[in-house]
N, C-alpha and C. Protein backbone atom coordinates (compact mmCIF):
# COMPACT_ATOMS: atom_id res chain seq x y z
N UNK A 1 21.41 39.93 140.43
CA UNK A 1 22.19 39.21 141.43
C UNK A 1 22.61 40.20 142.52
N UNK A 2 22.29 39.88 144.20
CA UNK A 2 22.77 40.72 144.94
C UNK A 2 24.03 40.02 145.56
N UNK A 3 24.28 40.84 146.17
CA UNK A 3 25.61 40.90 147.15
C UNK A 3 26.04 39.62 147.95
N UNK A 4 24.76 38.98 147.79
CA UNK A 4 25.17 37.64 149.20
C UNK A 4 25.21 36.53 147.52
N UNK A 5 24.76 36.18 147.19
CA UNK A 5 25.41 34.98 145.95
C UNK A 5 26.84 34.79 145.95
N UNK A 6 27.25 36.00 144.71
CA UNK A 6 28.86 36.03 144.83
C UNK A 6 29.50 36.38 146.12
N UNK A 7 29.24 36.45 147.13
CA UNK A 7 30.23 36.16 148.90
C UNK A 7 29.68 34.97 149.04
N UNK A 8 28.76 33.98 148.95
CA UNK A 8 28.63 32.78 149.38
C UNK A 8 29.19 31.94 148.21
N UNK A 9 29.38 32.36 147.21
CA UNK A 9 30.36 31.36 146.39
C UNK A 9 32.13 31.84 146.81
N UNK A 10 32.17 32.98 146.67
CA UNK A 10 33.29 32.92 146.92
C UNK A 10 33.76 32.14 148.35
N UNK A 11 32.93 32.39 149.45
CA UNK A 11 33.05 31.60 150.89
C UNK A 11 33.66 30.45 150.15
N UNK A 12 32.81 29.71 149.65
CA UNK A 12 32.97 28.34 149.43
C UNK A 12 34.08 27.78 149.25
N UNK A 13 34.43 28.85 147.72
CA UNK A 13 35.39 28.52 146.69
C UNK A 13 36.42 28.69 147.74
N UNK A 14 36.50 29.44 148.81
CA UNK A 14 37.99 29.87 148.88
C UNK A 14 38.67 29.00 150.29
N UNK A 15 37.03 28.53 150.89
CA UNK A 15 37.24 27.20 151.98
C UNK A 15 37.49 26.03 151.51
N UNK A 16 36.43 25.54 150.69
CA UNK A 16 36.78 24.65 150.13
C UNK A 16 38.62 24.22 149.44
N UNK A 17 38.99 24.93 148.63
CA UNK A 17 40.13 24.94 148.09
C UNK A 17 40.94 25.47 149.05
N UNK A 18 41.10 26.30 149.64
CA UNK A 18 41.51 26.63 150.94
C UNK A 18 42.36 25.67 151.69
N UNK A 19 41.02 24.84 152.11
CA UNK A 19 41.19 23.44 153.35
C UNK A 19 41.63 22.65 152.48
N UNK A 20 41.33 22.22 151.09
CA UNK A 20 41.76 20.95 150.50
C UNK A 20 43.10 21.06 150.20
N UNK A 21 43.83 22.57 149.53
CA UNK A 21 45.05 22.51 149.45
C UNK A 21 45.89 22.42 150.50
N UNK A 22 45.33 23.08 152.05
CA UNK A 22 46.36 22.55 153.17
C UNK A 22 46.35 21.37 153.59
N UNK A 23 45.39 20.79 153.16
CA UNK A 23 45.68 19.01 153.67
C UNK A 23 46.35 18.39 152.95
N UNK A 24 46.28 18.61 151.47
CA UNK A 24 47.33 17.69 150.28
C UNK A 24 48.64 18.06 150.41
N UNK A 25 48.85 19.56 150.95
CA UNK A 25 50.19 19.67 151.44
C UNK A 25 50.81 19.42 152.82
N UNK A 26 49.98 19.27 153.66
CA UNK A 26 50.24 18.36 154.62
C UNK A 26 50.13 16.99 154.83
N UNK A 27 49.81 16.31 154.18
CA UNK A 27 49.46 15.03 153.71
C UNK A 27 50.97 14.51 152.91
N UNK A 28 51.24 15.53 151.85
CA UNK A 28 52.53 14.91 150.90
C UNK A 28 53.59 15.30 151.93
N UNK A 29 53.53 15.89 153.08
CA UNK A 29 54.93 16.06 153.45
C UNK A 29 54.82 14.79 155.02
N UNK A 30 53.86 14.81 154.77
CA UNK A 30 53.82 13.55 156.13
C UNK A 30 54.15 12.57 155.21
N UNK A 31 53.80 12.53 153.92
CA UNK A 31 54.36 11.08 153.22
C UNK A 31 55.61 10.61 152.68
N UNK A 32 56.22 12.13 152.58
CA UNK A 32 57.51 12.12 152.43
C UNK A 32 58.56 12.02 153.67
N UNK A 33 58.08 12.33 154.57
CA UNK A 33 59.19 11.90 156.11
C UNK A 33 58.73 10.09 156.50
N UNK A 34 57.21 9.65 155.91
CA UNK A 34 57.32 8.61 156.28
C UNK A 34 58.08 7.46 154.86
N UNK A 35 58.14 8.12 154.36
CA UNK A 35 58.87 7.28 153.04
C UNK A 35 60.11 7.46 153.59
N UNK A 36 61.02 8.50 154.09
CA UNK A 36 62.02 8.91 154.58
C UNK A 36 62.22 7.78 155.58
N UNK A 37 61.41 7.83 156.85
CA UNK A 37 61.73 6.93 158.01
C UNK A 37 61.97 5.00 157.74
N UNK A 38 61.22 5.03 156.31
CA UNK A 38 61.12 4.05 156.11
C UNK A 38 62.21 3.46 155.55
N UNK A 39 62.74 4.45 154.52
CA UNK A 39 64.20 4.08 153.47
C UNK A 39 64.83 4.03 154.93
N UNK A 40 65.12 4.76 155.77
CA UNK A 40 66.23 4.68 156.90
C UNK A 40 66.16 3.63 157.59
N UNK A 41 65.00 3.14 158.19
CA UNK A 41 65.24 2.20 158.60
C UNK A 41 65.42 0.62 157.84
N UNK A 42 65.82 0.76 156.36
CA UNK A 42 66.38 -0.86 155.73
C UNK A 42 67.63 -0.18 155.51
N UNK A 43 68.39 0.13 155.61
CA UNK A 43 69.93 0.30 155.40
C UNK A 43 70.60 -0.29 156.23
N UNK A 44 71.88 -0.70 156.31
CA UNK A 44 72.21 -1.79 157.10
C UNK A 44 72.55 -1.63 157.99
N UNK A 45 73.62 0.26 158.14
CA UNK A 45 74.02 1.14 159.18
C UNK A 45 73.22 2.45 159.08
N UNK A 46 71.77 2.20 160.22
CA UNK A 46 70.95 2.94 160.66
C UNK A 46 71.45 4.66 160.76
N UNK A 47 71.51 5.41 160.03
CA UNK A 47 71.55 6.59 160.95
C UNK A 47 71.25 7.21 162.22
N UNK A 48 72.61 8.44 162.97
CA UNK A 48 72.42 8.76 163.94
C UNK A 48 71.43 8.92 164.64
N UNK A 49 70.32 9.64 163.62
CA UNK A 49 69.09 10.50 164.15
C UNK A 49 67.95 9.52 164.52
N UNK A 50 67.74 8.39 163.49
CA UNK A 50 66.74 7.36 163.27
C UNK A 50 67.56 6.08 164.88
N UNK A 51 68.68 6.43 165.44
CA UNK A 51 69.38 5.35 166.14
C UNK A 51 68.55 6.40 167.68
N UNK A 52 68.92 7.45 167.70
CA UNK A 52 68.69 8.54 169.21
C UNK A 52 67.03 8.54 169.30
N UNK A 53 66.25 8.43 167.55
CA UNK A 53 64.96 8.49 168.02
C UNK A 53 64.15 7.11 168.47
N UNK A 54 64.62 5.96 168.29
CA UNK A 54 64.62 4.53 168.45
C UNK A 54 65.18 4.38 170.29
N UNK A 55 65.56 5.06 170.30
CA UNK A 55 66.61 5.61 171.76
C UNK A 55 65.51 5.79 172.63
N UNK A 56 64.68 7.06 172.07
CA UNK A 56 63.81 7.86 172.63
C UNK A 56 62.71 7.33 172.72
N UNK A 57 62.07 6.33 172.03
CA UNK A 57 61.06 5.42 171.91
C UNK A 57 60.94 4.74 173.19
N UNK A 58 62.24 4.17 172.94
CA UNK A 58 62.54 2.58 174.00
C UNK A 58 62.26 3.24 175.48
N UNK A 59 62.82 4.02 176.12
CA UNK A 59 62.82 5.04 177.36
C UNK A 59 61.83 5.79 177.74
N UNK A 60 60.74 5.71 177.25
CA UNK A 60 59.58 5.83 177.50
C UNK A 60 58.43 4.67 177.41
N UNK A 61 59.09 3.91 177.43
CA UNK A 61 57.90 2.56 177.39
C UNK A 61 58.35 1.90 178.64
C-alpha cells in the first residue's frame, strides 16, 4: 500500500464526517431557535424580543 490510499481515505473520512457533523449541528440549533420562536409565539403575553422582532418585520414590508 502506498502513500495516496490511506490520504484518500483519510480525505474522505475526515470530509465526509467533517461536513456531516457541521450540518447536524447546525441543523439542531436552527431547530432549536425554531421550536423556541414557536413556543413564544402561543403564549398569551408575547415576549419583548419576539414583540420588537414582529416590529421589525412589519417596517420593512
Amino acid at each position: 500500500m502506498n502513500f495516496y490510499w490511506p490520504s484518500l481515505i483519510g480525505f474522505f473520512l475526515g470530509f465526509a464526517f467533517g461536513v456531516g457533523c457541521a450540518l447536524a449541528v447546525m441543523y439542531s440549533i436552527y431547530m432549536g431557535g425554531y421550536r423556541a420562536a414557536v413556543r413564544d409565539s402561543q403564549v398569551p403575553t408575547p415576549p419583548e424580543r419576539y414583540t420588537k422582532a414582529l416590529d421589525k418585520i412589519s417596517a420593512k414590508s
